[in-house]
N, C-alpha and C. Protein backbone atom coordinates (compact mmCIF):
# COMPACT_ATOMS: atom_id res chain seq x y z
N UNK A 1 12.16 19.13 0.47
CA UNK A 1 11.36 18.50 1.50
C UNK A 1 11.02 17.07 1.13
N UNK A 2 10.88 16.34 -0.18
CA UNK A 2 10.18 15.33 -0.40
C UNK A 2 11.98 14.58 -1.00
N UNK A 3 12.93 15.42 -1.30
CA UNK A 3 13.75 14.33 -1.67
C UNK A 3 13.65 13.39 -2.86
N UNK A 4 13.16 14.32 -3.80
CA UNK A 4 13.23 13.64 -5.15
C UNK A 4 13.73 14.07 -6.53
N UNK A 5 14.23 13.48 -7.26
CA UNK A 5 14.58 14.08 -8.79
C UNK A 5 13.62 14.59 -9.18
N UNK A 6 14.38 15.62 -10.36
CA UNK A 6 13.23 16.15 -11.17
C UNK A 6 12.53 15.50 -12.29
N UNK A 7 13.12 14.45 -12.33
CA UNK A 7 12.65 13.22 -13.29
C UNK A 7 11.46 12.64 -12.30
N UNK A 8 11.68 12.11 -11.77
CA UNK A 8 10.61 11.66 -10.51
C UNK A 8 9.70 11.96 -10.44
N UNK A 9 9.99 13.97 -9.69
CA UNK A 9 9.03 14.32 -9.69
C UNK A 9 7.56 14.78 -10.83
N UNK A 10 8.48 15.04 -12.28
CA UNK A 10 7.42 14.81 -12.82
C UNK A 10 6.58 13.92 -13.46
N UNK A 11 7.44 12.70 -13.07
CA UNK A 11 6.85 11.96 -13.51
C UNK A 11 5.33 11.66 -12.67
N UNK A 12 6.03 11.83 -11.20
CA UNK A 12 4.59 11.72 -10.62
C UNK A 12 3.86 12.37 -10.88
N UNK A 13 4.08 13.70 -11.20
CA UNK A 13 2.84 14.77 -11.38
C UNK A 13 2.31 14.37 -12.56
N UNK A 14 2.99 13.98 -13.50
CA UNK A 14 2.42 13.58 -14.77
C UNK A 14 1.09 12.18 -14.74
N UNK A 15 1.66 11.56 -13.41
CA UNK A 15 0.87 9.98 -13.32
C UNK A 15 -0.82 10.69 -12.00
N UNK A 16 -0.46 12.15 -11.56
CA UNK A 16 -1.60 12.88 -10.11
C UNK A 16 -1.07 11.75 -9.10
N UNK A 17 0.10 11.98 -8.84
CA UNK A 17 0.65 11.13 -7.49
C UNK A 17 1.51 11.78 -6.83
N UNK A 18 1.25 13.27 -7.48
CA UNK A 18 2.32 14.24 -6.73
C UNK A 18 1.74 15.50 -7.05
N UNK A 19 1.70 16.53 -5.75
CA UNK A 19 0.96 18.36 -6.17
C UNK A 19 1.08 18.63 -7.01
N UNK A 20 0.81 19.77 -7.98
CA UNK A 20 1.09 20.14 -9.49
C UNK A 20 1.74 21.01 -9.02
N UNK A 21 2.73 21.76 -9.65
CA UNK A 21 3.92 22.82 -9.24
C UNK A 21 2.56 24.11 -9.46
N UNK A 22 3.71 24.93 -8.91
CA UNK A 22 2.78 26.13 -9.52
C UNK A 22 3.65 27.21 -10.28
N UNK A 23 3.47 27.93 -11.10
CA UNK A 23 4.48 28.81 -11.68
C UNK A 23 4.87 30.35 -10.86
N UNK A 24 6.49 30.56 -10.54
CA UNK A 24 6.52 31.53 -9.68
C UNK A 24 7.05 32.99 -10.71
N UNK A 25 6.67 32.80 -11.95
CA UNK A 25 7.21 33.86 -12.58
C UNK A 25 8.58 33.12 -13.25
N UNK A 26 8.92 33.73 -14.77
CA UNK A 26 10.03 33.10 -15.26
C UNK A 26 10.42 31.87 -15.42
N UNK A 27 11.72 31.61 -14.94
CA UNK A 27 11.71 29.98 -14.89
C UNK A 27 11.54 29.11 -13.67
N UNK A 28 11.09 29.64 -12.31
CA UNK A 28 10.82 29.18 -11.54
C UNK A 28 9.54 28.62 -10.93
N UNK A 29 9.25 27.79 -10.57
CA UNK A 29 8.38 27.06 -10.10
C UNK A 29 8.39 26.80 -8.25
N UNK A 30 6.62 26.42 -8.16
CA UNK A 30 6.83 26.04 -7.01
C UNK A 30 6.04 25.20 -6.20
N UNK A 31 5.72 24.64 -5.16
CA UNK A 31 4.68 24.16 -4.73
C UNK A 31 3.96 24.62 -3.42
N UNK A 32 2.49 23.76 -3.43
CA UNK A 32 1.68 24.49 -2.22
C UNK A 32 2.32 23.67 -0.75
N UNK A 33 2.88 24.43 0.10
CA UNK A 33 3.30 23.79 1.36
C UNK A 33 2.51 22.98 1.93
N UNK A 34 1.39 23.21 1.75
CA UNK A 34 -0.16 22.28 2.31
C UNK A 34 0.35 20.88 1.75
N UNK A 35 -0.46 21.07 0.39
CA UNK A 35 -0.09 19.78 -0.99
C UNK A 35 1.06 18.84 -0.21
N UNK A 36 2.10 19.05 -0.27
CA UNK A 36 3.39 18.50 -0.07
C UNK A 36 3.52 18.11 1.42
N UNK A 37 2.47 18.63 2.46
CA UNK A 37 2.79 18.20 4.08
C UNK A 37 1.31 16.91 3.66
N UNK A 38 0.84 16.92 2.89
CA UNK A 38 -0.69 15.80 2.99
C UNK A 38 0.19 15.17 2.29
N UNK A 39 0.81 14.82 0.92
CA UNK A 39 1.53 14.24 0.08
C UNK A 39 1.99 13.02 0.86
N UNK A 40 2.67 13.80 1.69
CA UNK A 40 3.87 12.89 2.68
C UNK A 40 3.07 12.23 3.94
N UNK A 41 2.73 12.77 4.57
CA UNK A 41 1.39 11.95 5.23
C UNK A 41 0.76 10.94 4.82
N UNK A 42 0.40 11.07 3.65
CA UNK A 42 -0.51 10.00 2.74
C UNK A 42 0.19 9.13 2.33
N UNK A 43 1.76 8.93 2.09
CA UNK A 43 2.73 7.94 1.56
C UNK A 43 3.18 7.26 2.63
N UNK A 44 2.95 8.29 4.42
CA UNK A 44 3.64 7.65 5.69
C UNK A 44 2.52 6.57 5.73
N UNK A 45 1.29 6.90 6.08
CA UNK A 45 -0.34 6.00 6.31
C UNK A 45 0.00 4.73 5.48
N UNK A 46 0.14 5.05 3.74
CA UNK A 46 0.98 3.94 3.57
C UNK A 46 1.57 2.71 4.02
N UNK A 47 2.70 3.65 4.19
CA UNK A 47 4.31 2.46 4.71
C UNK A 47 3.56 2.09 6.34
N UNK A 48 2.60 2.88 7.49
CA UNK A 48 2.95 2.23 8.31
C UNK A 48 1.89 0.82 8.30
N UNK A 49 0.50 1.40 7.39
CA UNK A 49 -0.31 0.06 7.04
C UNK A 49 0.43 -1.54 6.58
N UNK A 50 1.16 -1.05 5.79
CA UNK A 50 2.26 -2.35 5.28
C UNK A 50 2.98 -2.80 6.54
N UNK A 51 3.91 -2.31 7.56
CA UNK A 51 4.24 -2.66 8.65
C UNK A 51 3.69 -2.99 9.52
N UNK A 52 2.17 -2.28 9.28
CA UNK A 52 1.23 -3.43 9.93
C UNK A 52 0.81 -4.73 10.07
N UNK A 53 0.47 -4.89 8.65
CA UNK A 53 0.44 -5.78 7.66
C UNK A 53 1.16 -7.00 7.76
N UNK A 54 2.41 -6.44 8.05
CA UNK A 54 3.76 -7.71 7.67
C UNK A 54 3.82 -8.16 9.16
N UNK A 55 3.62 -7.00 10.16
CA UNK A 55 3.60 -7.87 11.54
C UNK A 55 2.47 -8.72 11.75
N UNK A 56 1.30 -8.45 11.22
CA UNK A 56 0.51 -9.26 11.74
C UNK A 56 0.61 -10.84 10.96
N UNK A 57 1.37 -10.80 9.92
CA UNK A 57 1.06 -12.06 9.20
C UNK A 57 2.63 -12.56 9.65
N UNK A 58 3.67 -11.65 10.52
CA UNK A 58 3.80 -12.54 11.21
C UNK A 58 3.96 -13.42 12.10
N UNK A 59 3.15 -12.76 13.43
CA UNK A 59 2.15 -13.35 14.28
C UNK A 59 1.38 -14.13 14.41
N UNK A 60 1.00 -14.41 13.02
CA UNK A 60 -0.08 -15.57 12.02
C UNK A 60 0.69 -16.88 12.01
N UNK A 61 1.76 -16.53 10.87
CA UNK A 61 2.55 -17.57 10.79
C UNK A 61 3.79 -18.38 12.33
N UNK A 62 3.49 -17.42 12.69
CA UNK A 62 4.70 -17.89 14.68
C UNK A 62 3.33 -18.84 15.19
N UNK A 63 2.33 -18.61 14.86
CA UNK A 63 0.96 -19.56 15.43
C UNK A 63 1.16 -21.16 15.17
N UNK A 64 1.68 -20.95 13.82
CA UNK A 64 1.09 -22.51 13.56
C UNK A 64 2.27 -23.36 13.36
């Protein structure tokens, strides 16, 4: 769902910038479906603030 290595991903989990897995027995792992639908939400709010951002400055700059 998130489209990332497993290098990646722990790295984020290692930095709390990503759900903590959870253990499913043995060698498998897993995560909370919740965690991972806010995760991605919270990275979209993000990117669309920045596209905000970049349009308005440059609207700013077409001014002068």
């Amino acid at each position: 769902m998130a489209g990332l290595s497993r290098t990646t991903l722990w790295r984020l989990e290692s930095k709390g910038e990503f759900p903590r897995r959870v253990s499913l027995g043995g060698n498998s792992v897993g995560w909370k479906l919740s965690e991972i639908k806010q995760w991605i939400d919270e990275r979209l709010e993000k990117i669309y603030c920045v596209y905000i951002l970049v349009y308005i400055f440059k609207l700013e700059t077409q001014k002068t």
